[in-house]
Protein backbone atom coordinates (compact mmCIF):
# COMPACT_ATOMS: atom_id res chain seq x y z
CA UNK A 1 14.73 2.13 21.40
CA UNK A 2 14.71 4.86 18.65
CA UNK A 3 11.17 7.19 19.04
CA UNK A 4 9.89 8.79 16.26
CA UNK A 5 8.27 12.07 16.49
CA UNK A 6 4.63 12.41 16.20
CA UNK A 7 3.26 13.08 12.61
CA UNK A 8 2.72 16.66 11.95
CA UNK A 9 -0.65 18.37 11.41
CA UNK A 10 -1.36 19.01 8.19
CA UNK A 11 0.74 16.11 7.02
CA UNK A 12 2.35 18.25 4.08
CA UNK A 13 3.03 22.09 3.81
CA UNK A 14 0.32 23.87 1.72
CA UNK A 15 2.41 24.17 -1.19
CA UNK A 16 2.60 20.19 -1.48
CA UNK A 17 -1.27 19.80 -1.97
CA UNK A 18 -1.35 22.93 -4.49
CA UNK A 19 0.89 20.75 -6.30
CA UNK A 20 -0.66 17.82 -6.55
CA UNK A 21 -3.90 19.84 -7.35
CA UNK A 22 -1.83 21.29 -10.13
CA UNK A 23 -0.78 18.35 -11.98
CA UNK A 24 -4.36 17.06 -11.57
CA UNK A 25 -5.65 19.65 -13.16
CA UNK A 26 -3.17 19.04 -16.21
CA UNK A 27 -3.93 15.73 -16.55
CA UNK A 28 -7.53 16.44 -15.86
CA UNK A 29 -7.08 19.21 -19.14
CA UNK A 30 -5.41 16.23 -20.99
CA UNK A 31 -8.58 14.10 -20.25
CA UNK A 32 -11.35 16.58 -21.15
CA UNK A 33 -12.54 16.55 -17.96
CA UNK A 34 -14.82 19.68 -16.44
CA UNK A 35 -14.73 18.09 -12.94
CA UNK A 36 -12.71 15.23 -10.53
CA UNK A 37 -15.11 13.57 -7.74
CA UNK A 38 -13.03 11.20 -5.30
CA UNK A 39 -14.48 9.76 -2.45
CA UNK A 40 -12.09 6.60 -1.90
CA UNK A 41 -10.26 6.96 1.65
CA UNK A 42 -6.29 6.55 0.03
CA UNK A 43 -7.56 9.61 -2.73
CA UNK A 44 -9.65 11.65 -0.06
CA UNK A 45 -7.06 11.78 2.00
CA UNK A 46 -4.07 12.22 -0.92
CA UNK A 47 -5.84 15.70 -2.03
CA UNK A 48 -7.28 16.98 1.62
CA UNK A 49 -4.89 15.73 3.97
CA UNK A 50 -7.71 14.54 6.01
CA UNK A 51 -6.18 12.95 9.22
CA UNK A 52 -8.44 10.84 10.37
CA UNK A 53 -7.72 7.36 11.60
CA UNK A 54 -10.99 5.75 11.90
CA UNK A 55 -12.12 2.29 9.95
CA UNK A 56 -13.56 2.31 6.68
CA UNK A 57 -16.92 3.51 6.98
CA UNK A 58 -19.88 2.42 5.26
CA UNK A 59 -22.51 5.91 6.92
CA UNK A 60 -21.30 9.36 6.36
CA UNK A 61 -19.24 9.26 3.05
CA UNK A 62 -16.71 11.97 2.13
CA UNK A 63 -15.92 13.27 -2.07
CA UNK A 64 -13.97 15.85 -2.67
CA UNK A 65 -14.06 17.44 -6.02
CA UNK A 66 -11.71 18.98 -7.76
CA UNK A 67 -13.08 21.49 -10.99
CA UNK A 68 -11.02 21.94 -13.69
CA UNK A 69 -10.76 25.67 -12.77
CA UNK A 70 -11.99 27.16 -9.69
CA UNK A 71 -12.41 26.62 -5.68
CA UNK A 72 -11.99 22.82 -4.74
CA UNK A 73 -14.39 21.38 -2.19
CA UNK A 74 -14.88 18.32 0.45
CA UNK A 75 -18.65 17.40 0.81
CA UNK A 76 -18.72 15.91 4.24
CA UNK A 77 -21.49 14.62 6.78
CA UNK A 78 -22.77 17.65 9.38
CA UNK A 79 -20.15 17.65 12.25
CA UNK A 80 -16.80 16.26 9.71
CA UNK A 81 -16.38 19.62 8.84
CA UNK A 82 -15.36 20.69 12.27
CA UNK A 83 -11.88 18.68 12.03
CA UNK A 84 -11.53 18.81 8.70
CA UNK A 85 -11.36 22.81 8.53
CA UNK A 86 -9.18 22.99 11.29
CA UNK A 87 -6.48 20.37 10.25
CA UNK A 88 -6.48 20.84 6.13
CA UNK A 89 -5.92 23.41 3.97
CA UNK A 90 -9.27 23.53 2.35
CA UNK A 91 -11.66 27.04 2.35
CA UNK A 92 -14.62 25.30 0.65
CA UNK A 93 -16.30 22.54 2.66
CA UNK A 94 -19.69 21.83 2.25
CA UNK A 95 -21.89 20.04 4.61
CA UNK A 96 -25.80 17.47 4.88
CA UNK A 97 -26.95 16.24 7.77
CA UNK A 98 -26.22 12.82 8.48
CA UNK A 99 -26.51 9.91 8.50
CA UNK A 100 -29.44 10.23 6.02
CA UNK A 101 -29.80 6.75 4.14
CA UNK A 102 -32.41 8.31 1.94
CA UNK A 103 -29.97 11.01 0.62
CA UNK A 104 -26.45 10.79 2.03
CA UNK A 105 -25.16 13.57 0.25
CA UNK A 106 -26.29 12.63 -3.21
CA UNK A 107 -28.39 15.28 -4.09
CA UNK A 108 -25.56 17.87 -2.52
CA UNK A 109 -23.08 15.78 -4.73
CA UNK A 110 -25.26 16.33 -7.72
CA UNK A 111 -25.53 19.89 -7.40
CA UNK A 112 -22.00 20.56 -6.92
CA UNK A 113 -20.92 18.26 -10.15
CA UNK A 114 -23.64 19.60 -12.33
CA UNK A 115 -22.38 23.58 -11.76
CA UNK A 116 -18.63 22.00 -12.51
CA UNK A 117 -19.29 20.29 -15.42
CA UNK A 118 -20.14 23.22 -18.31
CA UNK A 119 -17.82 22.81 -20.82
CA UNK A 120 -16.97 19.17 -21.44
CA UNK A 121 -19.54 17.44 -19.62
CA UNK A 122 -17.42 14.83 -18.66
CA UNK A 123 -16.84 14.34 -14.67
CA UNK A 124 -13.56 11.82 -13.62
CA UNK A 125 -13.94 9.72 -11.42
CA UNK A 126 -12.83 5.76 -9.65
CA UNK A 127 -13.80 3.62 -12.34
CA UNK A 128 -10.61 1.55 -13.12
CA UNK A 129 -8.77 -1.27 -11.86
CA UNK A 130 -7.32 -1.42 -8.76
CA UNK A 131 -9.88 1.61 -7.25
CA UNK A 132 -12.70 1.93 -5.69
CA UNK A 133 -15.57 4.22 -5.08
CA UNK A 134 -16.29 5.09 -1.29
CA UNK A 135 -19.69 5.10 -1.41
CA UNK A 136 -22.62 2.82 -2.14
CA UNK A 137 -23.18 1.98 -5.75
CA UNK A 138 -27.11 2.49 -5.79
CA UNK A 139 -25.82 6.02 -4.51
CA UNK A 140 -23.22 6.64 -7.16
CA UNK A 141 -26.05 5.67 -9.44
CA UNK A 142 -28.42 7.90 -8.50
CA UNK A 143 -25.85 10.99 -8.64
CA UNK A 144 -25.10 9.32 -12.50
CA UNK A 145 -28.78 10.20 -12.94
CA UNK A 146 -29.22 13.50 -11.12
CA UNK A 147 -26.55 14.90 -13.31
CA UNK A 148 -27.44 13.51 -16.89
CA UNK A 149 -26.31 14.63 -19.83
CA UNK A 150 -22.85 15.06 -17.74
CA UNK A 151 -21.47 11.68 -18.01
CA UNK A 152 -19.01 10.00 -15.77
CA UNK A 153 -15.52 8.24 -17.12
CA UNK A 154 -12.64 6.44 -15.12
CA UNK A 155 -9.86 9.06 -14.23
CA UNK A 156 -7.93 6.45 -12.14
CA UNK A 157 -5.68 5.41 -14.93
CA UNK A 158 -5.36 8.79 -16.72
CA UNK A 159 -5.49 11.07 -13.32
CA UNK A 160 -4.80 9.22 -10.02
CA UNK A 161 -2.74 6.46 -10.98
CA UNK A 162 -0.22 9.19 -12.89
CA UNK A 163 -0.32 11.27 -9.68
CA UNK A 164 0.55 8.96 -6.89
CA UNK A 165 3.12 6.75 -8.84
CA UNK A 166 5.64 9.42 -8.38
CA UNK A 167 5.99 10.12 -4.92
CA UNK A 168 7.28 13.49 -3.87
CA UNK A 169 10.75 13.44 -1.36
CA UNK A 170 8.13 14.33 1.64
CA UNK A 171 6.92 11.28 0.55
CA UNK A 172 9.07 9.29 0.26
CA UNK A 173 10.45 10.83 3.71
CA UNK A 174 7.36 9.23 5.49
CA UNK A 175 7.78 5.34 3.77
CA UNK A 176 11.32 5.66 4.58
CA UNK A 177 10.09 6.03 8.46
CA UNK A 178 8.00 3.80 8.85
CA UNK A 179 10.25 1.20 6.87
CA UNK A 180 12.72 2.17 9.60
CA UNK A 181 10.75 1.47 12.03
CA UNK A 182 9.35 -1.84 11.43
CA UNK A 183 12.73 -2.92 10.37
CA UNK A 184 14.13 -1.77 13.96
CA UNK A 185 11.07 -3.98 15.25
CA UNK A 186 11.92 -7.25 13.36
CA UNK A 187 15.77 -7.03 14.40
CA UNK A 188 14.22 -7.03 18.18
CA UNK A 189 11.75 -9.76 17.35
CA UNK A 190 13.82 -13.01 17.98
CA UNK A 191 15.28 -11.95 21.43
CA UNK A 192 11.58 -11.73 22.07
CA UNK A 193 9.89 -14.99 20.77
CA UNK A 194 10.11 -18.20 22.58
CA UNK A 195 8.70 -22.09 21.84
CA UNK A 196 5.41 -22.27 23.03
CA UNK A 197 4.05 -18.64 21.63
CA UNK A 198 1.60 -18.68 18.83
CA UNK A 199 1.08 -16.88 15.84
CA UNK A 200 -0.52 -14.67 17.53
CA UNK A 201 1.52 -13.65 20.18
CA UNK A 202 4.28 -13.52 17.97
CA UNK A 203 2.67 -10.93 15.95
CA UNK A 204 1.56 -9.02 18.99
CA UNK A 205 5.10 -8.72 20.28
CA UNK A 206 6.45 -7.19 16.36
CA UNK A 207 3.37 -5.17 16.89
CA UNK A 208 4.39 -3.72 20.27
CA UNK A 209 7.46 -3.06 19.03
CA UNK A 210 6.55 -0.98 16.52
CA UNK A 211 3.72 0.86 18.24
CA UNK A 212 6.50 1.50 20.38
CA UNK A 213 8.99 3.01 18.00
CA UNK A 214 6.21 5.25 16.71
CA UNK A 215 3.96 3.49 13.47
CA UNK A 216 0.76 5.19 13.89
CA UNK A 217 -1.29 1.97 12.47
CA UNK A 218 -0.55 -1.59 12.88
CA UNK A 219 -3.13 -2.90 9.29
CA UNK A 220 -1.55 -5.48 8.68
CA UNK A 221 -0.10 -8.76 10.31
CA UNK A 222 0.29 -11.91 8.65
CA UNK A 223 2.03 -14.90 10.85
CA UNK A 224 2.07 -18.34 9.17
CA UNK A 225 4.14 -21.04 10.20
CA UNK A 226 4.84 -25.13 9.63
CA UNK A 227 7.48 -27.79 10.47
CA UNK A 228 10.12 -26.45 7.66
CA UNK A 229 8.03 -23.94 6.34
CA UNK A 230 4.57 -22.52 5.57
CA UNK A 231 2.30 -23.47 2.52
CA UNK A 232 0.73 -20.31 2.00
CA UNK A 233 1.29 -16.34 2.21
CA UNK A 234 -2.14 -15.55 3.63
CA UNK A 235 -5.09 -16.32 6.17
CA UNK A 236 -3.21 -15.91 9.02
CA UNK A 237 -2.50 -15.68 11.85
CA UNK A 238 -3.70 -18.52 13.88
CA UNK A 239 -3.32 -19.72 17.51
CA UNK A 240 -0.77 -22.10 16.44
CA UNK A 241 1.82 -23.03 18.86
CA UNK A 242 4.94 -22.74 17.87
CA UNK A 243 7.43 -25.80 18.58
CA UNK A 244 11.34 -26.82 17.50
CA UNK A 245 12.28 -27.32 14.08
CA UNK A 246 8.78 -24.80 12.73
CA UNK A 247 9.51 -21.50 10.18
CA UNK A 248 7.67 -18.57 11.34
CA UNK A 249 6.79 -16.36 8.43
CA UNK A 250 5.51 -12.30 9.30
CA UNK A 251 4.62 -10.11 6.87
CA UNK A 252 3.75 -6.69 7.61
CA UNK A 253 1.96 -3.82 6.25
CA UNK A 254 2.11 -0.79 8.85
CA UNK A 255 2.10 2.94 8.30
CA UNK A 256 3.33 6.23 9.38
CA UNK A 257 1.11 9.29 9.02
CA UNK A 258 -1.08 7.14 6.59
CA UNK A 259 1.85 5.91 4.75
CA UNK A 260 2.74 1.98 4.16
CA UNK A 261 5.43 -0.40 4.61
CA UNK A 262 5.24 -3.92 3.60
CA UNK A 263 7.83 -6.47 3.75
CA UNK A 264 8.35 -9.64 5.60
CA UNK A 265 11.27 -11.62 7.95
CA UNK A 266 11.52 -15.64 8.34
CA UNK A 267 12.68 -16.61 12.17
CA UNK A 268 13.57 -20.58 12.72
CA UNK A 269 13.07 -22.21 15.81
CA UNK A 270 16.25 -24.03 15.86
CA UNK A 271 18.61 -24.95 13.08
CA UNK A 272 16.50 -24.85 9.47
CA UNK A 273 16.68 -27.91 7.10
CA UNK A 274 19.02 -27.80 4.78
CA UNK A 275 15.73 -27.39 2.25
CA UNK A 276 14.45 -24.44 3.46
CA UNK A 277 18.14 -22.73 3.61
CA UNK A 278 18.69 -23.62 0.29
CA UNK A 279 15.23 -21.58 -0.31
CA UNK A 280 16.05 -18.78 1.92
CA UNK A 281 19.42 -18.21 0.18
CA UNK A 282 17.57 -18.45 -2.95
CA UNK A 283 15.13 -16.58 -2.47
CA UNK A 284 17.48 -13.88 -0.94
CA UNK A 285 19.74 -13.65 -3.56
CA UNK A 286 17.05 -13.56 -6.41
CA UNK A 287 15.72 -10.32 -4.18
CA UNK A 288 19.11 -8.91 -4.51
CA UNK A 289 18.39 -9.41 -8.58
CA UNK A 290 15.51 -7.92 -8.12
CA UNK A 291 16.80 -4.62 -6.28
CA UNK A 292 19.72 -4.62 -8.63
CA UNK A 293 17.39 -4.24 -11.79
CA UNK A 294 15.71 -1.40 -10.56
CA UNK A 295 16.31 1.38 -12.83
CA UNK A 296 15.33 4.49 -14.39
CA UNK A 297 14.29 4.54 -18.20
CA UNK A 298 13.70 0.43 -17.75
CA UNK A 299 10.31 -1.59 -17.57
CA UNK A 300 8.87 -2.88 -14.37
CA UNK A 301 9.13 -6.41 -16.20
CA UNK A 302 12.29 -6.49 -16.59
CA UNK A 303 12.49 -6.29 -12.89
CA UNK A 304 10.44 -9.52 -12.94
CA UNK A 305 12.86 -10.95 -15.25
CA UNK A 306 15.60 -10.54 -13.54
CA UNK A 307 14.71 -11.89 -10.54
CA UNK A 308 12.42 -15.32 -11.89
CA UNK A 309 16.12 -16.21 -13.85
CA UNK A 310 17.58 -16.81 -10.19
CA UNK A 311 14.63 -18.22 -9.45
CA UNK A 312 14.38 -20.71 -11.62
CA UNK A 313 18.32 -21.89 -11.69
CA UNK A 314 17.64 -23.14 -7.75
CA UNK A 315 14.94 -26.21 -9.90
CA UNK A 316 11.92 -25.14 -8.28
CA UNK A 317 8.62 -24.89 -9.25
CA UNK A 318 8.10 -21.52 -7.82
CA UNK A 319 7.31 -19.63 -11.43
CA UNK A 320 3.90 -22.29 -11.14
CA UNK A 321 2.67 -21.14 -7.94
CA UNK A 322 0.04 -18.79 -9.15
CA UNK A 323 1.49 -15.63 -7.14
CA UNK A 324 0.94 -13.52 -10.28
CA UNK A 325 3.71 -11.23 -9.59
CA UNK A 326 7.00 -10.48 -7.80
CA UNK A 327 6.08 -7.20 -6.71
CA UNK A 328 4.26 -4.00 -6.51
CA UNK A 329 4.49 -0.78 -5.51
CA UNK A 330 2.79 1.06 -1.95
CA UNK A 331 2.40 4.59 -0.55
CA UNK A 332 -0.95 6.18 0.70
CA UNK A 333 -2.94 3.10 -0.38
CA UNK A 334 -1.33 -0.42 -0.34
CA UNK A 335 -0.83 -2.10 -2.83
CA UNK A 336 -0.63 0.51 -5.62
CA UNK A 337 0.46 0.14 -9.45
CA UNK A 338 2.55 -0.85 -10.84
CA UNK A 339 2.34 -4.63 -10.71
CA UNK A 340 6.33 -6.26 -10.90
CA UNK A 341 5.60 -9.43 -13.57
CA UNK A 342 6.35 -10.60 -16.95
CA UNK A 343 3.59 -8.81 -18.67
CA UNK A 344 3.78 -4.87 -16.87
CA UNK A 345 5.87 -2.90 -19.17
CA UNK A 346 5.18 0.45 -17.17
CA UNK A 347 8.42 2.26 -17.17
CA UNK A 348 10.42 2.78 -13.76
CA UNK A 349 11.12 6.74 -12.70
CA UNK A 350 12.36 8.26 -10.18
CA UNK A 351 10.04 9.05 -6.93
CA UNK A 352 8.67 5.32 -7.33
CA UNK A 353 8.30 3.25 -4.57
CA UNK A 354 8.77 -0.70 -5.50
CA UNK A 355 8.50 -4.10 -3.26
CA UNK A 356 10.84 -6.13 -4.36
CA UNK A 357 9.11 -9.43 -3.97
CA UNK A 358 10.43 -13.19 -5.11
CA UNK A 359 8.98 -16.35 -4.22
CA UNK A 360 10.03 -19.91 -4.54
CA UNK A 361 8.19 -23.37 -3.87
CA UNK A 362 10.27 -26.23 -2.33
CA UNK A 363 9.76 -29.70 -0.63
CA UNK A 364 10.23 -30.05 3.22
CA UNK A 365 12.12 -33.19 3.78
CA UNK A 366 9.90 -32.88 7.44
CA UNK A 367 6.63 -34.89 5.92
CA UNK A 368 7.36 -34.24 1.88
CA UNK A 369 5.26 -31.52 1.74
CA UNK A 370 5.00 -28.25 -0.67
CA UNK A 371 6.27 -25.21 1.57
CA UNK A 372 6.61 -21.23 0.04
CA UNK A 373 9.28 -19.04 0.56
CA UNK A 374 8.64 -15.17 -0.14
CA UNK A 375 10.98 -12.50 0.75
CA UNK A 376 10.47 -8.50 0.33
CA UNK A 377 11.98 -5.62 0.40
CA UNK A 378 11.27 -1.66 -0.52
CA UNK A 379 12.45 0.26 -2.57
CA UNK A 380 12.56 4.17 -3.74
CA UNK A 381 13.62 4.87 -6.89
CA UNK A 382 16.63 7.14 -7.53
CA UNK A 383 17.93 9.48 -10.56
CA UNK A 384 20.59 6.06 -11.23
CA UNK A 385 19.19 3.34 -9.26
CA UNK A 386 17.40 2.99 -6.26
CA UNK A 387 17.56 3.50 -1.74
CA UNK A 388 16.72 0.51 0.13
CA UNK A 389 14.11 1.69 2.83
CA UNK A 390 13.32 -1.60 4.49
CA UNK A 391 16.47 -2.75 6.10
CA UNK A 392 17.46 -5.69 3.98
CA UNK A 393 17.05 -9.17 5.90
CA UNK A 394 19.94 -11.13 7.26
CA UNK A 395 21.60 -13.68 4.29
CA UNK A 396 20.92 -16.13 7.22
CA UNK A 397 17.80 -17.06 8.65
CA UNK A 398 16.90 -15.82 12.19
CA UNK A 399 17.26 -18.84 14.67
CA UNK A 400 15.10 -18.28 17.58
CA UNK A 401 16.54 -20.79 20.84
């Protein structure tokens, strides 16, 4: 079993957040904006390199905020600062005692975005789609007010979402392991899984393996399974035994050092239908499509294209089936932007991370029923093309027995 050492601490060398503090502040110059306030966990943690590995939490917020020029700070609850100081590279961390409901670190907040903000009075901030603010709304209101005339705009499109797209090579370095690693864990998986486990044991055992090969977090786990197939790519899983003839369906999202993975493997328990090989194949090649359209210098939707054309020549339904989209992209925050479908026209560079992600509906001669089949793989994209980091699934199903 390959082990994989322990993630460093800080994550990055120094010079890697000056960057990214760098290009911030370009775009932030771009944007007219005095001052950047992030408080989101992914975005915290992208410009600190704050390690920590605990839950969302709804006491004790954390912002970090970037001026245009100047000393950037963390405002953390009493006690935070401790790690923080001794695992980041940051000088300026400022500190209330908490947890204070009535003022949990608003008026601190305040202070420090009012002295920022003296030129364009304009403060960035998590405003757009696909982002969110860490820290109550009511809150984020009353630090709107406390600052007034300084008014707030979105900086996730124009700032954060032009950051993180391109991932550096240490980046990239860290999705690559953990893609590794999970991929190492499915190839062990069906020597492992017998007739009579459940969803849930069957997840525990990829999630052993793993643990075991060294992901730091396990998020998430989805096992769905059905005579031939499963009907859905969610809500799962379940303690649902697992018999002869079902399709067990895993999709994973784990990390290394707070970076994601997320892909999927099918495993049969004994020979598949000839329906749901037909899908698989399918299904597989349209992902090799898929990979093979990933480019620099093209559109994400062209991606899309290329893979809903082999789609659609197997006769299925599968462009009806409300997914949305064949794809995405992942890194410190899963999923991320770009979205892979017909209507995404962002333009593929290098340093991008993609899932390459086709679906297909079918009917499962088993009881006539509507069964999914979804296959993934990631991505990074090249100067010409593109490295597979996920270990590409077998052209065959896995049979388990």
């Amino acid at each position: 079993m390959t082990q994989v050492q322990a993630p460093t601490v800080p994550s990055f060398p120094p010079a890697e957040y000056a960057r990214r503090v760098e290009q911030a502040r370009g775009l932030m110059q771009e944007q007219r904006l005095d001052a950047l306030l992030v408080s989101s966990e992914g975005n915290f943690r992208y410009f600190t390199g704050d390690i920590t590995l605990s839950p969302f939490q709804m006491t004790r917020p954390k912002f970090f905020v970037l001026p245009v020029s100047g000393e950037p700070c963390a405002i953390v609850a009493q006690g935070s600062e401790i790690g923080l100081s001794l695992t980041t590279w940051l000088k300026d961390i400022r500190t209330w005692p908490a947890p204070r409901p009535a003022d949990d670190g608003v008026t601190l907040v305040a202070e420090t975005l009012r002295a920022a903000a003296q030129r364009f009075g304009r403060v960035g901030t998590e405003l757009g789609p696909e982002s969110r603010i860490g820290f109550p709304v009511g809150d984020f209101l009353r630090v709107r007010e406390l600052v007034e005339p300084v008014a707030f705009v979105d900086a996730e499109q124009p700032v954060m979402r032009r950051l993180r797209m391109i991932k550096s090579p240490a980046e990239v370095a860290k999705v690559r392991t953990i893609c590794r690693i999970v991929s190492e864990g499915f190839e062990a998986l069906p020597m492992l899984l017998r007739e009579g486990d459940t969803e849930w044991s069957a997840c525990r055992k990829l999630e052993l393996e793993v643990m075991q090969r060294g992901a730091t977090k396990t998020f998430k786990l989805t096992g769905l399974s059905g005579a031939g197939g499963y009907n859905r790519t969610n809500t799962g899983p379940t303690d649902r035994v697992l018999n002869r003839g079902d399709v067990l369906f895993i999709d994973t999202g784990c990390q290394f050092d707070h970076y994601w993975c997320d892909f999927d493997r099918h495993f049969a328990f004994g020979p598949p239908s000839d329906a749901t090989r037909r899908a698989y194949e399918l299904v597989w090649r349209a992902t090799e499509a898929g990979i093979a359209a990933v480019r620099p210098g093209r559109p994400v939707s062209e991606v899309w294209r290329a893979m809903a054309d082999v789609v659609a020549s197997g006769g299925t339904d599968a462009l009806k089936t409300k997914v949305g989209r064949m794809g995405h992209s992942m890194g410190i925050v899963l999923p991320e932007p770009p979205s892979i479908n017909e209507t995404d026209h962002t333009i593929i560079e290098p340093g991008m991370i993609l899932n390459i992600e086709p679906g297909a509906a079918y009917i499962a001669p088993e009881d006539g029923g509507r069964r999914i089949m979804l296959h993934e793989e990631n991505v990074a994209v090249t100067a010409d093309g593109c490295e597979l980091l996920s270990k590409r699934a077998p052209r065959e199903m896995p049979v388990v027995g």
